[in-house]
Protein backbone atom coordinates (compact mmCIF):
# COMPACT_ATOMS: atom_id res chain seq x y z
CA UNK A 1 84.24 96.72 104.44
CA UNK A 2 86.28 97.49 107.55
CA UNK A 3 86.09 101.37 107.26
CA UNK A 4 88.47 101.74 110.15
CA UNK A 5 91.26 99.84 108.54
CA UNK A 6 90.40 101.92 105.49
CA UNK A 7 90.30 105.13 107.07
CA UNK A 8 94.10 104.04 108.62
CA UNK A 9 95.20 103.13 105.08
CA UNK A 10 94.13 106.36 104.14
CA UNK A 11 96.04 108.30 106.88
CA UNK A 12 98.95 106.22 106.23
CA UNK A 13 98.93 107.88 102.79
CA UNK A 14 98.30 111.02 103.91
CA UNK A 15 100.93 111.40 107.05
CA UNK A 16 103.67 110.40 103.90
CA UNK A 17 101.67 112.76 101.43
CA UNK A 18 102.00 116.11 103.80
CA UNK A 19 105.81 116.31 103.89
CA UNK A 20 105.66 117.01 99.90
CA UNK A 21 102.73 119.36 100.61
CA UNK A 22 104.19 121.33 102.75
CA UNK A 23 107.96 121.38 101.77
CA UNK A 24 106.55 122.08 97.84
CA UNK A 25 103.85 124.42 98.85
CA UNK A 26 106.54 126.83 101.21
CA UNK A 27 109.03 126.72 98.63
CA UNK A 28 106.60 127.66 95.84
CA UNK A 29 105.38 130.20 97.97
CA UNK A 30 108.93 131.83 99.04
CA UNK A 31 109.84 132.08 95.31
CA UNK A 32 106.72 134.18 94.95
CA UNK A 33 107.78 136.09 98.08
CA UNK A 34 111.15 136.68 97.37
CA UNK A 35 110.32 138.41 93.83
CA UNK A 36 106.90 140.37 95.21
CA UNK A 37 108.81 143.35 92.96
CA UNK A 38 108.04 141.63 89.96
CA UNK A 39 104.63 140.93 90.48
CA UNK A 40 103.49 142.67 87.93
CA UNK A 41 105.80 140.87 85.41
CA UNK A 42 105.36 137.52 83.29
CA UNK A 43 108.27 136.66 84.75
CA UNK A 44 107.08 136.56 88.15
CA UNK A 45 108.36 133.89 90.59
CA UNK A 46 111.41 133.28 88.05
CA UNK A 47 112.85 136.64 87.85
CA UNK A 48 116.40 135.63 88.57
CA UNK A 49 118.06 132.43 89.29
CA UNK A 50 117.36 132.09 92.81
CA UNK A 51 113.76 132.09 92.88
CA UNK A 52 113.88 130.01 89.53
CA UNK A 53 115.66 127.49 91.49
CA UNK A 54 113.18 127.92 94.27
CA UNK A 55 110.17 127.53 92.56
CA UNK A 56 111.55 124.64 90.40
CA UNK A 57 112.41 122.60 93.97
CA UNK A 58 108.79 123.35 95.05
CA UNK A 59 107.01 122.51 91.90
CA UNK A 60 109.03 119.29 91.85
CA UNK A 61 108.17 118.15 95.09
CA UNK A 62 104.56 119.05 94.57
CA UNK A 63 104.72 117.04 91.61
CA UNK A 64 105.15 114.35 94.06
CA UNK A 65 102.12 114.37 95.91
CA UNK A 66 99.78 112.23 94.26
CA UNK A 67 102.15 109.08 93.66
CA UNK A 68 103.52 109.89 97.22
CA UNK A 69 99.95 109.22 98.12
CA UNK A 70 99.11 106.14 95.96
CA UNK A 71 102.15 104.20 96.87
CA UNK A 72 101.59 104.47 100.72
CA UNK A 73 97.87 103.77 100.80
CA UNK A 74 99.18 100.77 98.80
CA UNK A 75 101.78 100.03 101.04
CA UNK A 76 99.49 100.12 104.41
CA UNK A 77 97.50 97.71 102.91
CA UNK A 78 99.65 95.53 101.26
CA UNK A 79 103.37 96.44 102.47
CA UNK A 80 106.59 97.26 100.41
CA UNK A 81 105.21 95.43 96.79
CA UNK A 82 102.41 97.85 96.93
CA UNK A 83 104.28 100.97 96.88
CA UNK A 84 105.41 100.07 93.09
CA UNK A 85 102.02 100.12 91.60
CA UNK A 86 100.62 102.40 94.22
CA UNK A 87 103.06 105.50 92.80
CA UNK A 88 102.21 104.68 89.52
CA UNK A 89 98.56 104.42 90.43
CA UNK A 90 98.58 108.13 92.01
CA UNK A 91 100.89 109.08 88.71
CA UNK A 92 98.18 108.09 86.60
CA UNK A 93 95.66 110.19 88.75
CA UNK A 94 97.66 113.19 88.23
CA UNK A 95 98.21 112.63 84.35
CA UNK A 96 94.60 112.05 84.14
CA UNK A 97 92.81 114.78 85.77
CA UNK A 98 91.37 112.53 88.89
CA UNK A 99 93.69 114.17 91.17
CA UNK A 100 93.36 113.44 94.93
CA UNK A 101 90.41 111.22 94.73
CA UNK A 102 92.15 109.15 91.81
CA UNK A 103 95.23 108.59 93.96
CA UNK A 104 93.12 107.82 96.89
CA UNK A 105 91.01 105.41 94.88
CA UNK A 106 93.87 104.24 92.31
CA UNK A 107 96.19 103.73 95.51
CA UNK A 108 93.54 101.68 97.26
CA UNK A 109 92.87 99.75 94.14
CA UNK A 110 96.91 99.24 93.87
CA UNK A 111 96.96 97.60 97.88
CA UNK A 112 93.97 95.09 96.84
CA UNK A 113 95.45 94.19 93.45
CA UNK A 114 98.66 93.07 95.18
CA UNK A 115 96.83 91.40 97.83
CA UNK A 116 95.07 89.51 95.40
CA UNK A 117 98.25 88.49 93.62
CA UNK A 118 100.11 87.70 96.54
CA UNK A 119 97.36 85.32 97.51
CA UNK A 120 97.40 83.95 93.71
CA UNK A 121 100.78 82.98 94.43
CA UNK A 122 100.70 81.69 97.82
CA UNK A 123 101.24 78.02 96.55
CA UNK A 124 104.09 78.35 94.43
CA UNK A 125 107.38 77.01 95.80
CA UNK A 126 109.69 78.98 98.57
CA UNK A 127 112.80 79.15 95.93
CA UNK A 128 110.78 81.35 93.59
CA UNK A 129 109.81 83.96 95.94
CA UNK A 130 112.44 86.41 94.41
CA UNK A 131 110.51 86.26 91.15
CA UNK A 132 107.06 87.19 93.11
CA UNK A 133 108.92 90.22 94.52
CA UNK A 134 110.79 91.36 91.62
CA UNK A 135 108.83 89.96 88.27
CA UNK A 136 105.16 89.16 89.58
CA UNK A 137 104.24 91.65 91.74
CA UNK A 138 105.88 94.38 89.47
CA UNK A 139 104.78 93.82 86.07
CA UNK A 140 101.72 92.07 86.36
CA UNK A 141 100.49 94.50 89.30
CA UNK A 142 101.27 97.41 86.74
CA UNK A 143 99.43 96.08 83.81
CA UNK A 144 95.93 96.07 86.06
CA UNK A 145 96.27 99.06 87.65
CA UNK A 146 96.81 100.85 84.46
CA UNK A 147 93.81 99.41 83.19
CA UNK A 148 91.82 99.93 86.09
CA UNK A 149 93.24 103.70 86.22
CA UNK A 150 91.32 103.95 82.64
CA UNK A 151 88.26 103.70 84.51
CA UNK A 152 89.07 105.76 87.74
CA UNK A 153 89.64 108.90 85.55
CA UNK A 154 87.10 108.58 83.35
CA UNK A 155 85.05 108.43 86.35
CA UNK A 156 86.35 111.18 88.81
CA UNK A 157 87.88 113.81 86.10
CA UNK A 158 84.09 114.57 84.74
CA UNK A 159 83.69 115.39 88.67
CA UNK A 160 86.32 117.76 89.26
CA UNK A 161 85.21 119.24 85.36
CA UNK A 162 82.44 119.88 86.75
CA UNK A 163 83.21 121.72 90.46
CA UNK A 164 85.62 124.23 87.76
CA UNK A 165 82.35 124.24 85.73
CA UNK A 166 80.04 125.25 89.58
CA UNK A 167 83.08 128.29 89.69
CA UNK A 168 83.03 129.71 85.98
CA UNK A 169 79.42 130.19 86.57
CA UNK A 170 79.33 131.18 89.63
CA UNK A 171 82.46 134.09 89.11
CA UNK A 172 80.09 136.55 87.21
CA UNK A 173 77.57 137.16 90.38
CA UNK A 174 78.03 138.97 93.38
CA UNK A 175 82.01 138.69 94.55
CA UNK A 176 80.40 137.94 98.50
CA UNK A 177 79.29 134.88 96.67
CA UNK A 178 82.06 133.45 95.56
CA UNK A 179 84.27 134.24 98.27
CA UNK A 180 81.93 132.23 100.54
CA UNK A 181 82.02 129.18 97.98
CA UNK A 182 85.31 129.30 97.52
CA UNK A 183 85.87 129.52 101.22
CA UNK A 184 83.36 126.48 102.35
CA UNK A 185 85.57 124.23 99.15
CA UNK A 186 88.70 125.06 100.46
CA UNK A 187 87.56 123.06 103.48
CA UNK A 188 85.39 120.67 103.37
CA UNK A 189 87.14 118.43 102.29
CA UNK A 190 90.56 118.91 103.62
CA UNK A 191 92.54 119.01 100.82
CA UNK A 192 90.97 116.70 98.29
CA UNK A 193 89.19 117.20 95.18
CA UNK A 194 86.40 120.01 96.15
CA UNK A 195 89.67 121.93 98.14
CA UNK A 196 91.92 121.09 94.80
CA UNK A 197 89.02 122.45 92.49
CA UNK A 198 89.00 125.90 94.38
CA UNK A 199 92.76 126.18 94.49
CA UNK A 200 93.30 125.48 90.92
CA UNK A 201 90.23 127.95 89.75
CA UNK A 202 92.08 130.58 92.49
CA UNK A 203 94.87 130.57 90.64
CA UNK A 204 93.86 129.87 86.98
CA UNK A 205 92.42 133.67 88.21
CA UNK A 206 96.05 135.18 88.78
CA UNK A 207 96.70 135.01 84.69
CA UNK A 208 95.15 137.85 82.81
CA UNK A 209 93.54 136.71 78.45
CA UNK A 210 97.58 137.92 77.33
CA UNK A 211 99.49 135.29 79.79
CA UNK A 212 100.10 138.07 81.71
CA UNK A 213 100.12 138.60 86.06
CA UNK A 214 97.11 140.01 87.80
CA UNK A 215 95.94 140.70 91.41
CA UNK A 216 92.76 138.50 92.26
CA UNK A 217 90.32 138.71 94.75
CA UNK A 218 89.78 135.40 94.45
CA UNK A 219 93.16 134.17 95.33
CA UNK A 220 92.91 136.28 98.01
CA UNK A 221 89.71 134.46 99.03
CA UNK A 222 91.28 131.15 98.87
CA UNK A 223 94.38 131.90 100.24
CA UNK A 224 92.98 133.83 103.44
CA UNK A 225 90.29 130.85 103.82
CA UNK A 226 92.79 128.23 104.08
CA UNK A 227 94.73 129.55 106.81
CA UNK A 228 91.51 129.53 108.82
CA UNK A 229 90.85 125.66 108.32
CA UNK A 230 93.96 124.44 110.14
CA UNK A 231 94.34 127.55 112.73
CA UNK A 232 91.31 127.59 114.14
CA UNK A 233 91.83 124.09 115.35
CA UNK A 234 94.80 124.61 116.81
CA UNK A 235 93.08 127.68 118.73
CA UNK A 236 90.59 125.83 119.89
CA UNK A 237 92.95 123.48 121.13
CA UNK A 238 94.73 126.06 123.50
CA UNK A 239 91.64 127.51 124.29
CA UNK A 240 89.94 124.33 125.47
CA UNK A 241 92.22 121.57 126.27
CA UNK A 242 90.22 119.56 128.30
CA UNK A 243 87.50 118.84 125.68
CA UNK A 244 90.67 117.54 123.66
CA UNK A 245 92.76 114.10 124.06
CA UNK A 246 96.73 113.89 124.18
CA UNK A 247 97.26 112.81 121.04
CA UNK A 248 95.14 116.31 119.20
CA UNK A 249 96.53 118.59 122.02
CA UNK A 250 100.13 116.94 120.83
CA UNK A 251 98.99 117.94 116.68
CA UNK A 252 97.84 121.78 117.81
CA UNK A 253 101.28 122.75 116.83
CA UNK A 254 101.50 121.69 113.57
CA UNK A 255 97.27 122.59 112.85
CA UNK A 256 99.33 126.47 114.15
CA UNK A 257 102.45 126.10 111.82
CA UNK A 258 100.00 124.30 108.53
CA UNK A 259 97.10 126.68 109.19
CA UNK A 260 99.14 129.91 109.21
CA UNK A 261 101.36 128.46 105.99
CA UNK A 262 97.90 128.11 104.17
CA UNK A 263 97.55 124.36 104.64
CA UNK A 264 94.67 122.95 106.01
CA UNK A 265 95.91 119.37 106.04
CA UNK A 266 96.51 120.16 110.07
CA UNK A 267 92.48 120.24 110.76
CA UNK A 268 92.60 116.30 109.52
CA UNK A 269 93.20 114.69 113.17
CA UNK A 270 90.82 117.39 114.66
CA UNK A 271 88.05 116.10 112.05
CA UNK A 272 88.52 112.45 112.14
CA UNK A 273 87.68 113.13 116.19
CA UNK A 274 84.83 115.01 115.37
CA UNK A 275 83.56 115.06 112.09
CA UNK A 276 80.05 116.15 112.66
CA UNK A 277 81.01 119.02 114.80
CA UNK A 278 84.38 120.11 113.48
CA UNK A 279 84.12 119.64 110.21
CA UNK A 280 80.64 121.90 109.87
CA UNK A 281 82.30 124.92 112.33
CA UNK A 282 85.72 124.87 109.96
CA UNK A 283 83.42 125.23 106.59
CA UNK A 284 81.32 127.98 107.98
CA UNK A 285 84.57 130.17 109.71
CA UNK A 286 86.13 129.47 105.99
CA UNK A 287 83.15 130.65 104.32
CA UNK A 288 82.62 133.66 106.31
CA UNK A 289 86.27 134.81 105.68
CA UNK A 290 86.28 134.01 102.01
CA UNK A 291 82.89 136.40 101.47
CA UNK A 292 84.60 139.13 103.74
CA UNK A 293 87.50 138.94 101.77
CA UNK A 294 85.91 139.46 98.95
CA UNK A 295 83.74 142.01 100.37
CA UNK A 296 86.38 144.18 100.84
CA UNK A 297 87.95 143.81 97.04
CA UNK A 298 91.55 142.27 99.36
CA UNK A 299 93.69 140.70 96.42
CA UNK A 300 96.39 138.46 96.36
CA UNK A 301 99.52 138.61 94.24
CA UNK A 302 100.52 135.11 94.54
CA UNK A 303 99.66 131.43 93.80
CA UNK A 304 99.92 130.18 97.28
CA UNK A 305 98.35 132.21 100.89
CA UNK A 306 99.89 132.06 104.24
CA UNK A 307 101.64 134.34 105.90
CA UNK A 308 104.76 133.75 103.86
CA UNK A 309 103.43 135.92 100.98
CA UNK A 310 101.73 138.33 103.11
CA UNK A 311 103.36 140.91 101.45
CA UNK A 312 101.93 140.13 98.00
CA UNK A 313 98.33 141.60 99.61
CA UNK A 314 96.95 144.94 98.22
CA UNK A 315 95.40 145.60 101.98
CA UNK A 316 97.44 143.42 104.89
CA UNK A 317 95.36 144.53 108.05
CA UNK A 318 91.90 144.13 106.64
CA UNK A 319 93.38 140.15 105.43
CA UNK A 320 94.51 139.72 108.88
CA UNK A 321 91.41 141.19 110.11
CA UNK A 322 89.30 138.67 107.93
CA UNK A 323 91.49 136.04 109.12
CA UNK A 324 90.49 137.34 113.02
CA UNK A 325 87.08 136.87 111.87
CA UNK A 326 86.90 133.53 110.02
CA UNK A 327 88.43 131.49 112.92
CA UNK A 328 86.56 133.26 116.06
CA UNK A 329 83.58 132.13 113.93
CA UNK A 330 84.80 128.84 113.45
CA UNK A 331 86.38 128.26 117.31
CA UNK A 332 83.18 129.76 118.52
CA UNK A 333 81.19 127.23 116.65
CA UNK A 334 83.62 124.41 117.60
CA UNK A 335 82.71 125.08 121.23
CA UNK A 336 79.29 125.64 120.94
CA UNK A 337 78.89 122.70 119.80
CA UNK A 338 80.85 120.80 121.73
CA UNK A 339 80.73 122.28 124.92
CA UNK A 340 78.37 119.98 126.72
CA UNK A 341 80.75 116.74 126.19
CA UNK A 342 82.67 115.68 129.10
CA UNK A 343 86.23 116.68 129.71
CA UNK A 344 88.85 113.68 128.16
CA UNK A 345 90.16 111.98 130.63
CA UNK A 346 94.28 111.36 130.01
């Protein structure tokens, strides 16, 4: 297997896949935001029709992710009939419980099944081509991936069953503890399955036995972790250019605007550099500010971190100063490890 091509494929999904991340994720989190005086309410984040409507719009487009993902892996690798079965491949995921490893996989299984059909039909005559695009492809591309889909989520859901299953246990022993796991989830994996696991267990902590609201250090954890991923990237960056080519100098801007918005889909170009030395630094400076988060009993208010619900934070200068902490640790590391390398030459 070429595993550059497949890595591309992958990106190709994932620079479409960010634009519903991040658009969803901001809107969620300015409903949440705007109606911080209902916090304490069941209502919260739908209190009147404005935030309603906002957190509607950002649900929706969050809702979009996965087949946004599926259909453009598909399309890399087998071009516009692949984004058909690739969206409902990534659909499927998110029905099923695979999540972001069943898009990735069902959207990579989508781009071969086409490319096997299109090479199936390579022989038939030039005046039928319309019926390959529009009948072939289609119909017979969605009956196998639905099958193959079966297996993909029996396969992966047990997995992310069992990270929630790592959590439960783990949420009864020393708080420390679990900020640091939560933490070192949230990014080693850059938003996939381990990251999606910790979110979803963060916030399944924000609803109290009655279906009622409730602070949670553990939100807090994951929310002030995640803004440490994609920041300290971008910081390292601006501190040390040289060790850095064009084209990740060019993405420090967005790892700043993603990290601080609680999105650590920004660290992605900085990891694919540097995966042994990146990756490692951005776990341990996520870690560190998930246990001192929790240390400190800091709780969150909201299902989303970043800045833009900063005010949903019981204590705002020790999260900031946690924050501080987590990404000197990580940048330090980054350099420390990377210092000896020659400059990039432009």
């Amino acid at each position: 297997m070429d595993w550059k091509k497949a890595y591309n494929h992958l990106m190709t999904g994932v620079s479409y896949f960010l634009p519903f991340v991040v658009g969803g994720g901001i809107m969620l989190a300015c409903a949440y935001l705007f109606d911080f005086q209902n916090a304490s309410a069941a209502t919260f984040g739908a209190s009147n029709a404005f935030v309603a409507w906002l957190n509607q719009i950002g649900g929706l487009a969050m809702g979009y992710m996965f087949p946004i993902l599926g259909a453009y892996i598909a399309y890399s690798i087998a071009d516009r009939p692949g984004i058909c079965v690739g969206m409902v491949a990534g659909a499927l995921a998110s029905k099923g419980g695979s999540s972001f490893l069943g898009a990735v996989v069902g959207g990579f299984a989508a781009g071969y099944i086409i490319l096997f059909l299109k090479k199936t039909c390579a022989k038939m005559p030039r005046s039928l081509e319309g019926i390959k695009t529009l009948l072939i492809f289609p119909i017979v591309g969605l009956a196998l991936i639905s099958v193959v889909m079966i297996g993909i989520n029996a396969v992966v859901t047990p997995i992310n069953s069992s990270l929630t299953s790592v959590l439960t246990n783990l949420s009864g022993t020393n708080a420390a503890i679990v900020g640091a796991v939560i933490g070192a989830m949230v990014a080693v994996d850059l938003g996939g399955p381990i990251n999606k696991t910790a979110y979803l267990f963060s916030v399944a902590t924000l609803t109290t036995a009655n279906g009622g609201s409730a602070p949670s250090i553990i939100m807090a954890s994951c929310g002030c972790s995640a803004m440490v991923v994609s920041t300290a990237c971008g910081v390292a960056c601006s501190l040390f250019p040289k060790k850095f080519n064009e084209s990740l100098r060019g993405a420090k801007v967005s790892a700043y605007i993603m990290g601080l918005a609680f999105f650590v889909e920004g660290a992605i170009p900085f990891v694919a550099d540097r995966p042994t030395k990146v990756l490692p630094s951005l776990c341990i400076g996520a870690a560190v500010t998930g246990a001192l988060t929790a240390i400190f009993g800091i709780t969150l208010q909201a299902p989303v971190g970043g800045l833009e619900t900063i005010l949903l934070v019981n204590n705002i200068p020790m999260y900031l100063l946690c924050f501080i902490i987590g990404t000197a640790v990580a940048v330090g590391m980054i350099y420390l490890l990377i210092r000896h390398e020659p400059d990039v030459e432009d």
